[in-house]
N, C-alpha and C. Protein backbone atom coordinates (compact mmCIF):
# COMPACT_ATOMS: atom_id res chain seq x y z
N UNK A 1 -2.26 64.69 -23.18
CA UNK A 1 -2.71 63.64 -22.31
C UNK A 1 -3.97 63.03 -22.91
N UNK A 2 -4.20 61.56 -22.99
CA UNK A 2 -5.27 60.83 -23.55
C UNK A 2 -6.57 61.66 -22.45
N UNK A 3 -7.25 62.08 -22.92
CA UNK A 3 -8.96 62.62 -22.10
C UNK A 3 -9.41 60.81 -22.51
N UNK A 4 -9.49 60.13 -23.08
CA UNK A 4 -10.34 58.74 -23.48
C UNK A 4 -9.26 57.51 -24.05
N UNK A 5 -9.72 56.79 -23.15
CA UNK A 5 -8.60 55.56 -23.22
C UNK A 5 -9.34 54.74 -24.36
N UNK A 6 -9.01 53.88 -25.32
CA UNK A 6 -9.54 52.93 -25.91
C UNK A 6 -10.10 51.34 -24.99
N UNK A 7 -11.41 51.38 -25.31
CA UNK A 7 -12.37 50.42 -24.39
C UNK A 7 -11.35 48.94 -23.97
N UNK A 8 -10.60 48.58 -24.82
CA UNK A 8 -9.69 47.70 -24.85
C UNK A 8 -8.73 47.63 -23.41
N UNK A 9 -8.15 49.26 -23.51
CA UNK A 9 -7.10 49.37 -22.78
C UNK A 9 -7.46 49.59 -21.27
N UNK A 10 -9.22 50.78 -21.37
CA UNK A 10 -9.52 50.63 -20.06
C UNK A 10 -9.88 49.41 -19.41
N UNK A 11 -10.50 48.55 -20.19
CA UNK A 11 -10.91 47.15 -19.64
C UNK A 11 -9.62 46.22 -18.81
N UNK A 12 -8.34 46.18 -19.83
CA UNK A 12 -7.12 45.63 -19.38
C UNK A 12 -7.20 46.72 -18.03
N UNK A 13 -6.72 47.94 -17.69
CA UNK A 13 -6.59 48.35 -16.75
C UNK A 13 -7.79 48.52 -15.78
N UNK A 14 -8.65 48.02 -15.68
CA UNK A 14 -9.70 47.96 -14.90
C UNK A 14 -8.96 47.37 -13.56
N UNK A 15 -8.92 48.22 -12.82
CA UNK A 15 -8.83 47.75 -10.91
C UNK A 15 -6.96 48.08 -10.82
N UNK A 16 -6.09 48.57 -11.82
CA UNK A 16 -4.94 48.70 -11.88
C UNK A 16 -4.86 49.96 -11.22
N UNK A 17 -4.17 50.01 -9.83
CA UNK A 17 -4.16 51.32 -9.77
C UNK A 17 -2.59 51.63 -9.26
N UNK A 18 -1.66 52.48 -9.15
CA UNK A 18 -0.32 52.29 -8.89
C UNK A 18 -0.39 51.92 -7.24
N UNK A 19 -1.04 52.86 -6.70
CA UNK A 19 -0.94 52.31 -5.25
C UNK A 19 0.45 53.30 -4.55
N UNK A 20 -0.26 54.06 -3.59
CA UNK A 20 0.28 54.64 -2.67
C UNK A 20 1.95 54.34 -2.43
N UNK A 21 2.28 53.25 -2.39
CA UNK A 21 3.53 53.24 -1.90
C UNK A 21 4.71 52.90 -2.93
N UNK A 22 4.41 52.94 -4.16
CA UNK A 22 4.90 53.31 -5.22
C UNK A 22 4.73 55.01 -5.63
N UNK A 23 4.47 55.97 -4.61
CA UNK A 23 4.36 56.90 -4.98
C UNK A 23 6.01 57.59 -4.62
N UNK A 24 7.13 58.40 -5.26
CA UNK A 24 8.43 58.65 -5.39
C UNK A 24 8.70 59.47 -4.26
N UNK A 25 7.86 60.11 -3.61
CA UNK A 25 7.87 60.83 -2.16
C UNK A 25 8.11 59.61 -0.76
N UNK A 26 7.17 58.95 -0.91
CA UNK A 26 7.25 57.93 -0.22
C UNK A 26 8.53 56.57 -0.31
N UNK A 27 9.37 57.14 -0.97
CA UNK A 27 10.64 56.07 -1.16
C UNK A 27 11.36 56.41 -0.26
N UNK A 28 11.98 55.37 0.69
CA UNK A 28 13.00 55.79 2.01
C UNK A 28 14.17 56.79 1.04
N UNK A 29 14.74 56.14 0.15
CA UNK A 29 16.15 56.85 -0.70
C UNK A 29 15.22 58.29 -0.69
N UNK A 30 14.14 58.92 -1.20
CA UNK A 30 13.98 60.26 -1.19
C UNK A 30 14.01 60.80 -0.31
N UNK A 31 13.07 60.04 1.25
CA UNK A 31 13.04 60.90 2.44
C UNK A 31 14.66 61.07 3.04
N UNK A 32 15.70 60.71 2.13
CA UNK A 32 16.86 60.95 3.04
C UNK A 32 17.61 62.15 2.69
N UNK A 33 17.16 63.15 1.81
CA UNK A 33 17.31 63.86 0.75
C UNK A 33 17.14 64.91 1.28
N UNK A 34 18.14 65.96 1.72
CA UNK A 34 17.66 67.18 2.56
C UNK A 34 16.60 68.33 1.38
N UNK A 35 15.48 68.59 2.69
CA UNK A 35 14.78 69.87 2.24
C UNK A 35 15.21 70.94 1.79
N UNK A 36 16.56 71.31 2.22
CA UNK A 36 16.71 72.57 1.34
C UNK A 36 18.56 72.77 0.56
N UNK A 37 18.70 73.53 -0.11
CA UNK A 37 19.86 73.31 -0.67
C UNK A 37 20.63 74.48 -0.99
N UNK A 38 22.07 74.81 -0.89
CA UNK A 38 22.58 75.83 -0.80
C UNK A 38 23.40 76.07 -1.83
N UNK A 39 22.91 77.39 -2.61
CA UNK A 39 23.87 78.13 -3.88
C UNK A 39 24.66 79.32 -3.66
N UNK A 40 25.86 78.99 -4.01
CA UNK A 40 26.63 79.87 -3.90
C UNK A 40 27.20 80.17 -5.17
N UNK A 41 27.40 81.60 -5.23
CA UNK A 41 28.17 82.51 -6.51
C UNK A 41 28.60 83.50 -6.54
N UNK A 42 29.94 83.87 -7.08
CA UNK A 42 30.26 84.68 -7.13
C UNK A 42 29.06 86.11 -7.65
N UNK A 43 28.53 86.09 -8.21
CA UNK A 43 27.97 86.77 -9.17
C UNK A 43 26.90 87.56 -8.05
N UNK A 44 26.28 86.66 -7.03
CA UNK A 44 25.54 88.11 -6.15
C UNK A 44 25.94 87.85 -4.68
N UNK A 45 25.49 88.61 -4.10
CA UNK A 45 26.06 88.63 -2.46
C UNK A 45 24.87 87.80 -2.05
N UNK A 46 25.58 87.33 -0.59
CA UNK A 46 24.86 86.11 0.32
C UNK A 46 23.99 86.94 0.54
N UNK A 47 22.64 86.40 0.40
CA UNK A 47 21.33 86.61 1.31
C UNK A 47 20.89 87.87 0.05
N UNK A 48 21.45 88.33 -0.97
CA UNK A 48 20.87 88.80 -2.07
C UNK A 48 19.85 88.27 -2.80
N UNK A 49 19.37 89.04 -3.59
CA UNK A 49 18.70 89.07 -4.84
C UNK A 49 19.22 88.67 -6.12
N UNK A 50 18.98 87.52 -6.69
CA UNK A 50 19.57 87.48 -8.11
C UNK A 50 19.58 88.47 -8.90
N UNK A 51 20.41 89.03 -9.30
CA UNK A 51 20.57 89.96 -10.08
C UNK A 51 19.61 89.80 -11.63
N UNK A 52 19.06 91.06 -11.59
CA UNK A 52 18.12 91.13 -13.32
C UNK A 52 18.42 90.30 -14.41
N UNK A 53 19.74 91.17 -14.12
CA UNK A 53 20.11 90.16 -15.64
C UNK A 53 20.16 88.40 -15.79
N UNK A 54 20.62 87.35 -14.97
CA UNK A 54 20.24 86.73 -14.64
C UNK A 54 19.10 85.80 -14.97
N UNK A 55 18.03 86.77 -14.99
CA UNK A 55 16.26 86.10 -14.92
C UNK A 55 15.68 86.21 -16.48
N UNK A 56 14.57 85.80 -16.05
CA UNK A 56 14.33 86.21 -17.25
C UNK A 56 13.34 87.77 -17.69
N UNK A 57 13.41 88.93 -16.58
CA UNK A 57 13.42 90.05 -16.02
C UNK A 57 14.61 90.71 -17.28
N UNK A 58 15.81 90.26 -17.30
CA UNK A 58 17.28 90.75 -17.90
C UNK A 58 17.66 89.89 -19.11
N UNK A 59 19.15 90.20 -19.02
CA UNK A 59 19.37 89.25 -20.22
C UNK A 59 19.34 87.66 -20.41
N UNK A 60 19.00 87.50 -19.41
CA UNK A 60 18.58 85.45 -19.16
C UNK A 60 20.02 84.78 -19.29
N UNK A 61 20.73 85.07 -19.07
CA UNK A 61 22.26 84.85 -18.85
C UNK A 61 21.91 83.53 -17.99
């Protein structure tokens, strides 16, 4: 990440700021986007623990 902009570039961006409602949270299309999301697999039982191997704990499978 630039720590120091060139005097040029901060000057051009002087007072540029994105502005709140260009922020990607705040887009109606995201807020329609459910909070949580459901995985299913053969590989462990409902309401389990991913199995070791799996993670990166195991063989990272």
């Amino acid at each position: 990440m630039l720590e120091k902009l060139p005097r040029g570039v901060g000057h051009a961006l002087r007072g540029v700021r994105a502005g709140y409602e260009k922020i990607i949270a705040e887009d109606d299309a995201f807020a329609q986007i459910p909070d949580t999301i459901s995985l299913e697999s053969p590989a462990f039982a409902d309401g389990g623990d991913i199995p070791d191997r799996f993670t990166a704990d195991g063989e990272q499978i």
